[in-house]
N, C-alpha and C. Protein backbone atom coordinates (compact mmCIF):
# COMPACT_ATOMS: atom_id res chain seq x y z
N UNK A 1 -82.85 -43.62 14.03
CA UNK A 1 -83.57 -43.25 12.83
C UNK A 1 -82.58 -42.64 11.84
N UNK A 2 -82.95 -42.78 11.08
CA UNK A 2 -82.37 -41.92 9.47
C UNK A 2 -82.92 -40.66 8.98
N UNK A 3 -82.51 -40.17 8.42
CA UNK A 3 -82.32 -39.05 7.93
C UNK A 3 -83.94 -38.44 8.03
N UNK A 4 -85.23 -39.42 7.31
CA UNK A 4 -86.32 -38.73 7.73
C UNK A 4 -87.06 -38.27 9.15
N UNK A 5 -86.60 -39.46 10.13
CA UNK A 5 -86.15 -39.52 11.25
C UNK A 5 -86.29 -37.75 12.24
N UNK A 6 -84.70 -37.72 11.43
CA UNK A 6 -83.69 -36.61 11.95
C UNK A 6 -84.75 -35.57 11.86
N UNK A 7 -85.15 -35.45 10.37
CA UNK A 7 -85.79 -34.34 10.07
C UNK A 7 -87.39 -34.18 10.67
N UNK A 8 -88.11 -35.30 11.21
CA UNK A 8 -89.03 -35.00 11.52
C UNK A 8 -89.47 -34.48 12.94
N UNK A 9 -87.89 -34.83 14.03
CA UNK A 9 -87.63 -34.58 15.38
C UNK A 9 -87.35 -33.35 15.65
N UNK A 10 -87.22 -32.32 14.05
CA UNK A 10 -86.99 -31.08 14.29
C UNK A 10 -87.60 -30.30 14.50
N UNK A 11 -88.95 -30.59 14.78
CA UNK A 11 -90.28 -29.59 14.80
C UNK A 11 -90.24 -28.52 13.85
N UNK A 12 -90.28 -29.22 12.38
CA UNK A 12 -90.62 -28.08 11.45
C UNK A 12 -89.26 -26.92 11.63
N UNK A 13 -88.35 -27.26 12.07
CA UNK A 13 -87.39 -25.74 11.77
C UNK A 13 -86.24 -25.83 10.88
N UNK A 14 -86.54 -25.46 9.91
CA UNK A 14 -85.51 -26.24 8.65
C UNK A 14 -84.29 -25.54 8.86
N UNK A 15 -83.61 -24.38 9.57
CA UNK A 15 -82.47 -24.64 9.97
C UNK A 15 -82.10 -26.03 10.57
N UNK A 16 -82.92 -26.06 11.78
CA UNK A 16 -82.61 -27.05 12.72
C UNK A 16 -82.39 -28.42 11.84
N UNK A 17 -83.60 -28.75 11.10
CA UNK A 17 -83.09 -30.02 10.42
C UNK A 17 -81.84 -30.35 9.66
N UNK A 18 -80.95 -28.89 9.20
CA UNK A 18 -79.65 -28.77 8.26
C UNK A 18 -78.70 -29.51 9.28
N UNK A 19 -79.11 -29.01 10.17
CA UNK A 19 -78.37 -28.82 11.34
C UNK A 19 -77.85 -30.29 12.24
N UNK A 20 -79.38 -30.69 11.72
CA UNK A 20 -79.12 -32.17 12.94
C UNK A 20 -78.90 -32.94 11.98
N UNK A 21 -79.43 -33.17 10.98
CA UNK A 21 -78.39 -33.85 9.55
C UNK A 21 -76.75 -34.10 9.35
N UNK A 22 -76.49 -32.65 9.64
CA UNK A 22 -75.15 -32.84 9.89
C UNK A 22 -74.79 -33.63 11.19
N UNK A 23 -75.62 -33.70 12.26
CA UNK A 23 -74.96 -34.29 13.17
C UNK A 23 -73.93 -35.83 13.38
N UNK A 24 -74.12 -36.46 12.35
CA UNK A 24 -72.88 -37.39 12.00
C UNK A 24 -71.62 -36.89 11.01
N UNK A 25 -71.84 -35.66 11.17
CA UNK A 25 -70.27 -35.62 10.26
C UNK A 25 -69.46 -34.61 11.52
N UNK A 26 -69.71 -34.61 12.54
CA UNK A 26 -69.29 -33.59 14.02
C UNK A 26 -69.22 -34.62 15.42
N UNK A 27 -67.31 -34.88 15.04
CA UNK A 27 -67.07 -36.04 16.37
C UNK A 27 -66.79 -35.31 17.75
N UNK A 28 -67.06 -35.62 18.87
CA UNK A 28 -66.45 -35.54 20.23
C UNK A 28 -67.62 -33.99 20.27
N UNK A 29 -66.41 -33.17 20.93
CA UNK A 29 -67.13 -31.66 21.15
C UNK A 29 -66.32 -30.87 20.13
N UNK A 30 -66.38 -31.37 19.01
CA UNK A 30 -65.95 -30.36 17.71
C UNK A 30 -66.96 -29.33 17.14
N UNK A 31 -68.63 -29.98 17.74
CA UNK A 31 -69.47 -29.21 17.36
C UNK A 31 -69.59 -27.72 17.82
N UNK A 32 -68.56 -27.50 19.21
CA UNK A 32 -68.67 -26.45 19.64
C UNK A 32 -67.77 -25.21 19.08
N UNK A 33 -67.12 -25.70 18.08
CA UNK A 33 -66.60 -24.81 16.75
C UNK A 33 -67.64 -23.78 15.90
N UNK A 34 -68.69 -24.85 15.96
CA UNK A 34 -70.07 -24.31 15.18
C UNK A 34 -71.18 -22.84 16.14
N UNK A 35 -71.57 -22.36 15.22
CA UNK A 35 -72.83 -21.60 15.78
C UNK A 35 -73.89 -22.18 16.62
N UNK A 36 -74.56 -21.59 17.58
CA UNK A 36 -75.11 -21.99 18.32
C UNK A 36 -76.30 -22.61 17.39
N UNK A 37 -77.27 -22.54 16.44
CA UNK A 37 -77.85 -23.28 15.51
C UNK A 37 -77.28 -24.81 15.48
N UNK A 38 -76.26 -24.40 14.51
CA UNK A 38 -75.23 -25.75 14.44
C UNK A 38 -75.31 -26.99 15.66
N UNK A 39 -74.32 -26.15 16.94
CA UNK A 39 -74.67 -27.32 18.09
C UNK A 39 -76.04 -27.49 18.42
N UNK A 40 -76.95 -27.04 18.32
CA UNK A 40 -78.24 -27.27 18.89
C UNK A 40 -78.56 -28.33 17.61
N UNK A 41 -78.34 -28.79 16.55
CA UNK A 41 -78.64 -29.80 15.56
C UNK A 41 -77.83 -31.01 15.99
N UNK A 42 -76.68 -30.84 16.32
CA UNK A 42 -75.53 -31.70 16.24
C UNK A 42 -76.09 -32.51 17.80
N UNK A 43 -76.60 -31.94 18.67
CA UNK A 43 -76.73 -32.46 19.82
C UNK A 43 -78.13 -33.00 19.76
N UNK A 44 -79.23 -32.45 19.07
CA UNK A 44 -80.88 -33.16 18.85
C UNK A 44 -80.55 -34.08 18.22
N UNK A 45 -79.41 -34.43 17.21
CA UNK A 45 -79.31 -35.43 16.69
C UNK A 45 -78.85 -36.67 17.41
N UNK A 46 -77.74 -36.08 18.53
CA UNK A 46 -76.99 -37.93 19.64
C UNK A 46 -77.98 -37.57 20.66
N UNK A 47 -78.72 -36.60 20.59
CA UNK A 47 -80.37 -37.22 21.56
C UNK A 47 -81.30 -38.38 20.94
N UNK A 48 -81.31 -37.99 19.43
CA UNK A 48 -82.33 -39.12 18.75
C UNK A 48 -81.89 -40.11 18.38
N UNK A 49 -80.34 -40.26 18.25
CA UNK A 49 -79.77 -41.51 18.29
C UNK A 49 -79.73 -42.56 19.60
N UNK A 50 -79.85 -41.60 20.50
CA UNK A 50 -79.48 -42.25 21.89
C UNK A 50 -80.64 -42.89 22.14
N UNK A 51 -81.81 -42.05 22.01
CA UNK A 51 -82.93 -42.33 22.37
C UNK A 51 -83.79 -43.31 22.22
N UNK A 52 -83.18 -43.64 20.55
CA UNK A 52 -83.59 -45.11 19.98
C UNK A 52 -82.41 -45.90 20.57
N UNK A 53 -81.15 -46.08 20.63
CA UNK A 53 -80.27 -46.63 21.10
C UNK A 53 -80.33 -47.34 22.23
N UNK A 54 -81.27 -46.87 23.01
CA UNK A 54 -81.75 -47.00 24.03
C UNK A 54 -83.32 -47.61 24.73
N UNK A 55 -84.13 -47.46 23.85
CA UNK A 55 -85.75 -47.85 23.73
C UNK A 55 -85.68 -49.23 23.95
N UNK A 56 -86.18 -49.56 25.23
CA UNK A 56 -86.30 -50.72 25.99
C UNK A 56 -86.82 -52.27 24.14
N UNK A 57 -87.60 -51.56 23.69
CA UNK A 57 -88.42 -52.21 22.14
C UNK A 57 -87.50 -52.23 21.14
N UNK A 58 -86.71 -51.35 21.21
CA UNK A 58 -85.66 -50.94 20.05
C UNK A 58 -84.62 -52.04 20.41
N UNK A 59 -84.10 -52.03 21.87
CA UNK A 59 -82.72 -53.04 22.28
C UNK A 59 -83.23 -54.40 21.77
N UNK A 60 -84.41 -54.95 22.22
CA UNK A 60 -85.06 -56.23 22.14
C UNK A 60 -85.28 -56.56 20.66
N UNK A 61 -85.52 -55.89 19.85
CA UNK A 61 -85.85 -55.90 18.91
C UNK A 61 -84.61 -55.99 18.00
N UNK A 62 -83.52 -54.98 18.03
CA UNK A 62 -82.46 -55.53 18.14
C UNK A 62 -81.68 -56.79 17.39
N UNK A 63 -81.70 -57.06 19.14
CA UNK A 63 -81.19 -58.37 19.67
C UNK A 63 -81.96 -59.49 18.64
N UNK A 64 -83.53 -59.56 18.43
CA UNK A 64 -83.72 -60.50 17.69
C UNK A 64 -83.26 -60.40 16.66
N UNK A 65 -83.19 -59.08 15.75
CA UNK A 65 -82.60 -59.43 14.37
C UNK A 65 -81.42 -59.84 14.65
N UNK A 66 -80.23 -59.40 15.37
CA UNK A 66 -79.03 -59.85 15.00
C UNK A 66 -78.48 -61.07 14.24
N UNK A 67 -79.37 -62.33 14.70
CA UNK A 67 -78.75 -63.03 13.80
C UNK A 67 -78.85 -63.35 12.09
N UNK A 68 -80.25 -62.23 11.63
CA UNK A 68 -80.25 -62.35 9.95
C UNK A 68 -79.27 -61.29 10.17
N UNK A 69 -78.77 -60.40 10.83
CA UNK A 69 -78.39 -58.83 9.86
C UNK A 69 -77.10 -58.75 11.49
N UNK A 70 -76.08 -59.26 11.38
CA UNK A 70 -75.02 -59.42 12.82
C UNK A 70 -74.76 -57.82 12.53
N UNK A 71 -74.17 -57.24 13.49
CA UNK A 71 -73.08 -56.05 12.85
C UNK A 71 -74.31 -54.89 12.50
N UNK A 72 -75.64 -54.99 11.48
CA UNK A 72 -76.23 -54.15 11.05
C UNK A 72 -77.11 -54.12 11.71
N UNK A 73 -77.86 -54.87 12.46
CA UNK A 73 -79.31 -54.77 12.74
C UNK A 73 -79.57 -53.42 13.71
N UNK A 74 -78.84 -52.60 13.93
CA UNK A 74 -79.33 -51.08 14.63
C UNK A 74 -79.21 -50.77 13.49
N UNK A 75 -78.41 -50.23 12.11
CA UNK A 75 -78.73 -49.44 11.40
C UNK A 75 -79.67 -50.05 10.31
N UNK A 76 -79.99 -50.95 10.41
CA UNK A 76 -81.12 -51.72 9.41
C UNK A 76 -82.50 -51.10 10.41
N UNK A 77 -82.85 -50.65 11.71
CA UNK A 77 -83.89 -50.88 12.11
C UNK A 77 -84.62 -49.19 11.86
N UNK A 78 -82.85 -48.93 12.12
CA UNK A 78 -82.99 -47.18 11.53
C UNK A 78 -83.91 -46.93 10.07
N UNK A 79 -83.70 -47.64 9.48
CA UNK A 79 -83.67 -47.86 7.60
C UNK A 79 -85.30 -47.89 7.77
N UNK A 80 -85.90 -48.96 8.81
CA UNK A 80 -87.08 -49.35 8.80
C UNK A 80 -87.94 -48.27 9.18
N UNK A 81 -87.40 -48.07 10.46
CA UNK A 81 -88.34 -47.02 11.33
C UNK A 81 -88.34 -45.47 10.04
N UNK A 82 -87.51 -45.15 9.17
CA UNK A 82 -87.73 -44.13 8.80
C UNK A 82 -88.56 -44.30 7.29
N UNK A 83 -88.14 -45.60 6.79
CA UNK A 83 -89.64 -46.70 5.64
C UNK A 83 -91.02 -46.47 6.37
N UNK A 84 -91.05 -47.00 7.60
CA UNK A 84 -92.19 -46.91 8.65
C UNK A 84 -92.85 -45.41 8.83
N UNK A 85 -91.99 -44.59 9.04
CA UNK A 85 -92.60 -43.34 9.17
C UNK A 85 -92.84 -42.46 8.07
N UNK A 86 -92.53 -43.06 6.78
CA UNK A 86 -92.85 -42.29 5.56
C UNK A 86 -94.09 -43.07 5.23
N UNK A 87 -94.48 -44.20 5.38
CA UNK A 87 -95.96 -44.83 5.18
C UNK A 87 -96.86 -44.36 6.18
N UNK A 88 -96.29 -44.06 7.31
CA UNK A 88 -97.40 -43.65 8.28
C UNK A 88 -97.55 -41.77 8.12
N UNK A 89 -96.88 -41.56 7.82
CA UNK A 89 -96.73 -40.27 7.99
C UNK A 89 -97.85 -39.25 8.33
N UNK A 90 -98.93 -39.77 7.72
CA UNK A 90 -99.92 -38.93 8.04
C UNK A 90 -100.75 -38.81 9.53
N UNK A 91 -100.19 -40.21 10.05
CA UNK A 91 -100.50 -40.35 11.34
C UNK A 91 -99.94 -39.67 12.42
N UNK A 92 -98.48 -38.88 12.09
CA UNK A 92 -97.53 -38.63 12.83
C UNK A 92 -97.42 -36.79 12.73
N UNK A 93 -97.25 -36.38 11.21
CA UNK A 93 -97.19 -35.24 11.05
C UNK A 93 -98.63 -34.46 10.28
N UNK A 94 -98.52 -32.99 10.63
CA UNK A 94 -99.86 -32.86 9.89
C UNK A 94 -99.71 -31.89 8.51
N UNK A 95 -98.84 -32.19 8.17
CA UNK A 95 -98.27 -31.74 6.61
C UNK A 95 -98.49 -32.59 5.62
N UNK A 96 -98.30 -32.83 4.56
CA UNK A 96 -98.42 -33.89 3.54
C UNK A 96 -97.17 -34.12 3.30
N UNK A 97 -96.72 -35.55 3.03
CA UNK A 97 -95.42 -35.82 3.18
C UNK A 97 -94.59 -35.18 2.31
N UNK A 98 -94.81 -35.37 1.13
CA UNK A 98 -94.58 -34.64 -0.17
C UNK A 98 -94.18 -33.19 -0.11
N UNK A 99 -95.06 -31.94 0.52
CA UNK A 99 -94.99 -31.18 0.83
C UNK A 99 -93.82 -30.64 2.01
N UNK A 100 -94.04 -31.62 3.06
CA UNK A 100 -93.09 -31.53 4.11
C UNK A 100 -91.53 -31.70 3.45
N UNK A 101 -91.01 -32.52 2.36
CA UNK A 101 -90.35 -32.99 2.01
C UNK A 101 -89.72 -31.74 0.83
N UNK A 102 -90.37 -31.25 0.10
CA UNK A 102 -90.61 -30.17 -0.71
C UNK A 102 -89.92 -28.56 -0.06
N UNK A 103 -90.19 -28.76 1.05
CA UNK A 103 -90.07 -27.07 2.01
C UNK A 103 -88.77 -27.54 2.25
N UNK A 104 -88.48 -28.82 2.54
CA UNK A 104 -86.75 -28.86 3.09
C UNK A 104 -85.71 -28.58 2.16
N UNK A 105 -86.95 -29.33 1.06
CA UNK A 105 -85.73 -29.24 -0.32
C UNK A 105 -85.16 -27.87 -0.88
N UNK A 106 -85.99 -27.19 -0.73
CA UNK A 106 -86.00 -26.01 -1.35
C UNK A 106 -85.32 -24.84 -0.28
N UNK A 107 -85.10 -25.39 0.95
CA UNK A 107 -84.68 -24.07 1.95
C UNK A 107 -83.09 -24.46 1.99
N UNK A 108 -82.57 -23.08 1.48
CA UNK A 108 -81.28 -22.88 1.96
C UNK A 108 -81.21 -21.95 3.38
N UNK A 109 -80.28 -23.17 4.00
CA UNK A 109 -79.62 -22.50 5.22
C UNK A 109 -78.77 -21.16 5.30
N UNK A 110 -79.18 -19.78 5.86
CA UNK A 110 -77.77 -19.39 6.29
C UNK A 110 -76.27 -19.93 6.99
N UNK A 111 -76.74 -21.46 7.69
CA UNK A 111 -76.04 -22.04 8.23
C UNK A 111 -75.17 -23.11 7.23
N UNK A 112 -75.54 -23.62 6.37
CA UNK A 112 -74.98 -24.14 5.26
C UNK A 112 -73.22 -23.47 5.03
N UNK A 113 -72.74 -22.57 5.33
CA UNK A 113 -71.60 -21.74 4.78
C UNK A 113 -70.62 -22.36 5.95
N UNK A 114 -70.94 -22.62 7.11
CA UNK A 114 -70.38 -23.33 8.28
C UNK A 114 -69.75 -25.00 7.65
N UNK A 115 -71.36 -25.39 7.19
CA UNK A 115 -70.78 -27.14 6.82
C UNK A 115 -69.87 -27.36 5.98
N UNK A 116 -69.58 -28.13 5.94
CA UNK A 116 -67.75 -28.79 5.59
C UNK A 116 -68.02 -29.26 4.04
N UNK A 117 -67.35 -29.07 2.99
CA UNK A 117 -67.85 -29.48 1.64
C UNK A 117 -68.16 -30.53 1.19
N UNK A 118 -67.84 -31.62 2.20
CA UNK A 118 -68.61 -33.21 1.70
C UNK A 118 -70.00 -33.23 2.14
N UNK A 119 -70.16 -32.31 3.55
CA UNK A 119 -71.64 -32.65 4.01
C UNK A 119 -72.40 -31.66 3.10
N UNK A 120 -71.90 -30.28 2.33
CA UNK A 120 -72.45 -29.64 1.78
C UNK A 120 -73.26 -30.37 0.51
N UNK A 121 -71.94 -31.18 -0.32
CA UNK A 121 -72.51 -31.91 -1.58
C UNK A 121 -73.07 -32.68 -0.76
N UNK A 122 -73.55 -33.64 -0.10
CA UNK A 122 -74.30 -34.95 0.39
C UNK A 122 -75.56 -34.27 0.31
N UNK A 123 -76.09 -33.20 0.77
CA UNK A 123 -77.10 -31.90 1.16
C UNK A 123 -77.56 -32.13 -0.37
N UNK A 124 -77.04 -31.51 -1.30
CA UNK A 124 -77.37 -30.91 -2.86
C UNK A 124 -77.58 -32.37 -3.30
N UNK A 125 -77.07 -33.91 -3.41
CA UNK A 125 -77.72 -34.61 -3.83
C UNK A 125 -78.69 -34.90 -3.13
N UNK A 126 -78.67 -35.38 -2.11
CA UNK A 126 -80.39 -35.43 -1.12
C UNK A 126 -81.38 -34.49 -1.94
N UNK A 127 -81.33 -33.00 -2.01
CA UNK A 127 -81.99 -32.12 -2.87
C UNK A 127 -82.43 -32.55 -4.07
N UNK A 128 -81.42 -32.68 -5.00
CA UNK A 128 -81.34 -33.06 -6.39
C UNK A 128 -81.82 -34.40 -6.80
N UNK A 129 -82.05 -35.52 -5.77
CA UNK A 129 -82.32 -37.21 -6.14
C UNK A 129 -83.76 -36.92 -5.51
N UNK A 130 -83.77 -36.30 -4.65
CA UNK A 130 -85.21 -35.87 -3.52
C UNK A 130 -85.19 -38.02 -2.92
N UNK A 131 -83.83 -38.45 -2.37
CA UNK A 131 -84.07 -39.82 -2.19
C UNK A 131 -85.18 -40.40 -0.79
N UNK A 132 -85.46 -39.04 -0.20
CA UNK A 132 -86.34 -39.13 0.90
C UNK A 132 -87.59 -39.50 0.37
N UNK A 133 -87.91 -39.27 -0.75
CA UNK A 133 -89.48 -39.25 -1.85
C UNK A 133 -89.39 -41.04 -1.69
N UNK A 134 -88.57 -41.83 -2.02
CA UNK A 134 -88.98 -43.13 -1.94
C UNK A 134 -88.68 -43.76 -1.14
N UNK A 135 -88.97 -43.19 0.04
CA UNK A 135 -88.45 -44.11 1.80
C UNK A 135 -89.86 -45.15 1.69
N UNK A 136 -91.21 -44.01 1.04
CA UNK A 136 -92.40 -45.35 1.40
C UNK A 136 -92.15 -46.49 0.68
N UNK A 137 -91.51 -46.67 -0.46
CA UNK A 137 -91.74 -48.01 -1.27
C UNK A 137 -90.71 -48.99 -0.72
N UNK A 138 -91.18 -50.35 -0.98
CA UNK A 138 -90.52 -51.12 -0.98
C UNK A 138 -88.95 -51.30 -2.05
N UNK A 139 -89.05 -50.85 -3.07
CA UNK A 139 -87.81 -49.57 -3.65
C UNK A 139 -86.69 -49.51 -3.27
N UNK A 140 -87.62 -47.97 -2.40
CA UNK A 140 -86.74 -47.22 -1.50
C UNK A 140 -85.97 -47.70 -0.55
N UNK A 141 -86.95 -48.45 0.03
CA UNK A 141 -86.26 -49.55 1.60
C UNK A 141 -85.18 -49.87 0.85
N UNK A 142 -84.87 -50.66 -0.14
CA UNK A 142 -84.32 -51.70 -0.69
C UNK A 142 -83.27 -50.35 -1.21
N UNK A 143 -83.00 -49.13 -2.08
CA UNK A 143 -81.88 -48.51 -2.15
C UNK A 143 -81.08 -48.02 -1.33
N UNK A 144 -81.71 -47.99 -0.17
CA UNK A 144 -81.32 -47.35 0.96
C UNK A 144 -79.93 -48.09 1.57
N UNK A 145 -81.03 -48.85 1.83
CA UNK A 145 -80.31 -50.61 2.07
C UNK A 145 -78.91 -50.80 1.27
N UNK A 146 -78.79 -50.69 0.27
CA UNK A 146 -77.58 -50.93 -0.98
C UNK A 146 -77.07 -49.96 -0.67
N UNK A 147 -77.12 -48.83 -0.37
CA UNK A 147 -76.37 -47.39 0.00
C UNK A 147 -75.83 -47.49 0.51
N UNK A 148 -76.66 -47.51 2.16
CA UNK A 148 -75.91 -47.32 3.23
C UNK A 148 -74.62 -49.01 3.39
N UNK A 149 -74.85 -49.81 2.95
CA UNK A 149 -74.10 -51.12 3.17
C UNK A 149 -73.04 -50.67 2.43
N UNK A 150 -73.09 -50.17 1.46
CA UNK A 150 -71.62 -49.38 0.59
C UNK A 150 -71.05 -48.95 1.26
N UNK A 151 -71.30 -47.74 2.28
CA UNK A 151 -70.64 -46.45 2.97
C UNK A 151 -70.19 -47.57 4.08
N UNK A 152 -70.76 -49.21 4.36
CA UNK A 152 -69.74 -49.31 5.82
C UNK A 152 -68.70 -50.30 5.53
N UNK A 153 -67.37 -49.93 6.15
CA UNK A 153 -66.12 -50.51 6.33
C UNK A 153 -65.82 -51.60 6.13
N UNK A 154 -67.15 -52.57 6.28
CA UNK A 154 -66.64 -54.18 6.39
C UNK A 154 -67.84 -54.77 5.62
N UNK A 155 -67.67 -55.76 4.83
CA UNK A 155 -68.72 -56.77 4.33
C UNK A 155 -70.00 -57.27 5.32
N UNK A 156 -71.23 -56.59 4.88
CA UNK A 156 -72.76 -56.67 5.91
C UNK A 156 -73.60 -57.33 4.98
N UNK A 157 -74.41 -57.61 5.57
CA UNK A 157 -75.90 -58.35 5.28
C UNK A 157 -76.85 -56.75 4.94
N UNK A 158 -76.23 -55.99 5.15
CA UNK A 158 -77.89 -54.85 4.86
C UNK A 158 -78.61 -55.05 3.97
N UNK A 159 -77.88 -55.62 2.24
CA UNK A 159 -78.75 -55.13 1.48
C UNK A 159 -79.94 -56.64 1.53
N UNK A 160 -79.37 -57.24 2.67
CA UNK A 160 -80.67 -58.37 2.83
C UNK A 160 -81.92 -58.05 3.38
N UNK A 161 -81.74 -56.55 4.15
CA UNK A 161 -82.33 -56.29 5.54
C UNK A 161 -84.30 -56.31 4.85
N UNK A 162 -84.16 -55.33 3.43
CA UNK A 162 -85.34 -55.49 3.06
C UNK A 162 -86.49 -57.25 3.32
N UNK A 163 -85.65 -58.06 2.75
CA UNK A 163 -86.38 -59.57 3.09
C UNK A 163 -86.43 -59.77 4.86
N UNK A 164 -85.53 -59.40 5.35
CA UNK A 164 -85.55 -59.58 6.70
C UNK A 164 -86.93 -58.65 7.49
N UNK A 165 -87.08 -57.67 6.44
CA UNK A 165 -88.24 -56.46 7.29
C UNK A 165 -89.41 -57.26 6.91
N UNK A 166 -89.56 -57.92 5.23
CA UNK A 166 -90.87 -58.56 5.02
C UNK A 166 -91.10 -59.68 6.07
N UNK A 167 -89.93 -60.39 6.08
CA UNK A 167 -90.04 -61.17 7.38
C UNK A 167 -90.39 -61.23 8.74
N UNK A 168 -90.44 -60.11 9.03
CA UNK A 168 -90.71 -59.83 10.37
C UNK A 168 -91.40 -58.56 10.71
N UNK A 169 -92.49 -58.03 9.81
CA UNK A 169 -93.05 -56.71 9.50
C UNK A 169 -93.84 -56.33 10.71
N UNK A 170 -94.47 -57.67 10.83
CA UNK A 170 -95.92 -57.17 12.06
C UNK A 170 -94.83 -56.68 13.46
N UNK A 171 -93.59 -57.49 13.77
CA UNK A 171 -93.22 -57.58 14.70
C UNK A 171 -92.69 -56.07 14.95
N UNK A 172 -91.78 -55.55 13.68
CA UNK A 172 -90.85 -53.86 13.78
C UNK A 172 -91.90 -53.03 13.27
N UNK A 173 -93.15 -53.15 12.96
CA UNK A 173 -93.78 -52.13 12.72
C UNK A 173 -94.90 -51.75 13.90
N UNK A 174 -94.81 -52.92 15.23
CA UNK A 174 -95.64 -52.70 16.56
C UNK A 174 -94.40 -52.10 16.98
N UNK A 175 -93.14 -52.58 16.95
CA UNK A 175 -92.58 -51.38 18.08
C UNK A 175 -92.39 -50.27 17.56
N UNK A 176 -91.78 -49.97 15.66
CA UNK A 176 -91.85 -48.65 15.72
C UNK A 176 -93.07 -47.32 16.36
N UNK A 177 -94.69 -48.51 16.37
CA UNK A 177 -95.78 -47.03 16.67
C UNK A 177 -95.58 -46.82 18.17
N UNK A 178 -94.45 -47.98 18.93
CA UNK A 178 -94.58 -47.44 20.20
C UNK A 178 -93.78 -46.94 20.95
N UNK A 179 -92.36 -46.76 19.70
CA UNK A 179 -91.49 -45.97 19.61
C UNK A 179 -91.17 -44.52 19.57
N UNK A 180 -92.62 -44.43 18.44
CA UNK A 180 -93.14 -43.26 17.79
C UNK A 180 -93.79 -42.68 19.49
N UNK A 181 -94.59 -42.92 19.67
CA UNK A 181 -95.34 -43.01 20.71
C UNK A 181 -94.71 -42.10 21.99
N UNK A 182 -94.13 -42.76 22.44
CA UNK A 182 -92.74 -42.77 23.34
C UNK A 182 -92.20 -41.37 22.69
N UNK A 183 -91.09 -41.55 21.83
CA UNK A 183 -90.19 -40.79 21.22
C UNK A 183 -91.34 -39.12 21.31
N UNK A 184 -92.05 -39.23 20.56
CA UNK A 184 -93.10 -38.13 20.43
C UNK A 184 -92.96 -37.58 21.64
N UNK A 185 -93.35 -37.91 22.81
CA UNK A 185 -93.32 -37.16 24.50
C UNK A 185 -92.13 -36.88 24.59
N UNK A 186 -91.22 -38.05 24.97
CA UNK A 186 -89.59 -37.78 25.16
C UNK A 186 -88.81 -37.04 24.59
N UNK A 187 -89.22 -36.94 22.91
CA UNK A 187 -87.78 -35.94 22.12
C UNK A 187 -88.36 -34.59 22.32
N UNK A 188 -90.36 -34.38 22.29
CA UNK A 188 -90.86 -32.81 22.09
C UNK A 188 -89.87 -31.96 22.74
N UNK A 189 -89.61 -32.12 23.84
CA UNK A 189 -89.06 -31.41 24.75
C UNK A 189 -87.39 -30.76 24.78
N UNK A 190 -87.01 -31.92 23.51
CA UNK A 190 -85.44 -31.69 23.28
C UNK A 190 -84.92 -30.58 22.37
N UNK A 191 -85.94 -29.81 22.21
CA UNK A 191 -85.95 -29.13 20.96
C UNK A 191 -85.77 -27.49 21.43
């Protein structure tokens, strides 16, 4: 999952969500530099990566996209499942998305003074664009998409992934609820 993802596995603790956000900018056991806050984000986060990484629905699912999206189709499914969970949202959390989205924006971390000054600015535009606000639209899917295909190393198919999701909607939107499903029992506990 992506970033809404991250933040929704945190059970509401907006340190924690600063926290597990950062967890891709903290390689090997560098996290153990950090405050105990800190590693407890950095590690809920290669739990929720793993976890989908791993989801018997997620591998299979996968595997079928690979051949529209080679190379991307785990972080394209990420893109989806967190499109997916901003349309469902109300099914999942009992906040209003808007609102939920609103409390993150607005909370500064004491832990923030720890993060490193690229993840700090990445933080203040997330804040400032509020780009989590258009994960539901078809839009959003679609900037996300153009974003993240920028930030990777080699020439991808992502910013196709949007046509690839219309394409195959019924199919990634049954495994994300049983992902959700799943994930919900399995991550509560990681927290």
């Amino acid at each position: 999952m992506n970033f809404l993802g991250h933040l929704y596995f945190s059970n509401d603790d907006l340190d924690l969500m600063i926290a597990n956000l950062f967890g891709d900018s903290v390689k090997g056991n560098k996290y153990l530099n950090y405050s105990s806050k800190i590693q407890q984000g950095v590690l809920l986060h290669r739990k929720i990566d793993f976890y989908i990484d791993n989801h018997d629905l997620v591998k299979e699912l996968r595997l079928e996209l690979y051949k529209e999206l080679p190379k991307v189709a785990g972080i394209a499914i990420d893109l989806y499942f967190d499109h997916l969970l901003a349309i469902h949202w109300n099914s999942y959390h009992y906040k209003p998305f808007e609102s939920f989205l609103d409390e993150f924006y607005m909370h500064r971390s004491k832990y923030e003074v720890e993060l490193n000054i690229e993840f700090r600015l990445f933080l203040e535009r997330l804040r400032e664009h509020k780009w989590i606000n258009h994960y539901p639209s078809l839009y959003g899917l679609e900037q996300v998409c153009l974003g993240v295909s920028k930030r990777i190393s080699f020439k991808n198919k992502l910013p196709e992934a949007p046509l690839v999701f219309s394409k195959h909607n019924i199919k990634i939107e049954n495994v994300f609820h049983q992902f959700m499903n799943d994930a919900k029992n399995d991550l509560a506990n990681q927290v």
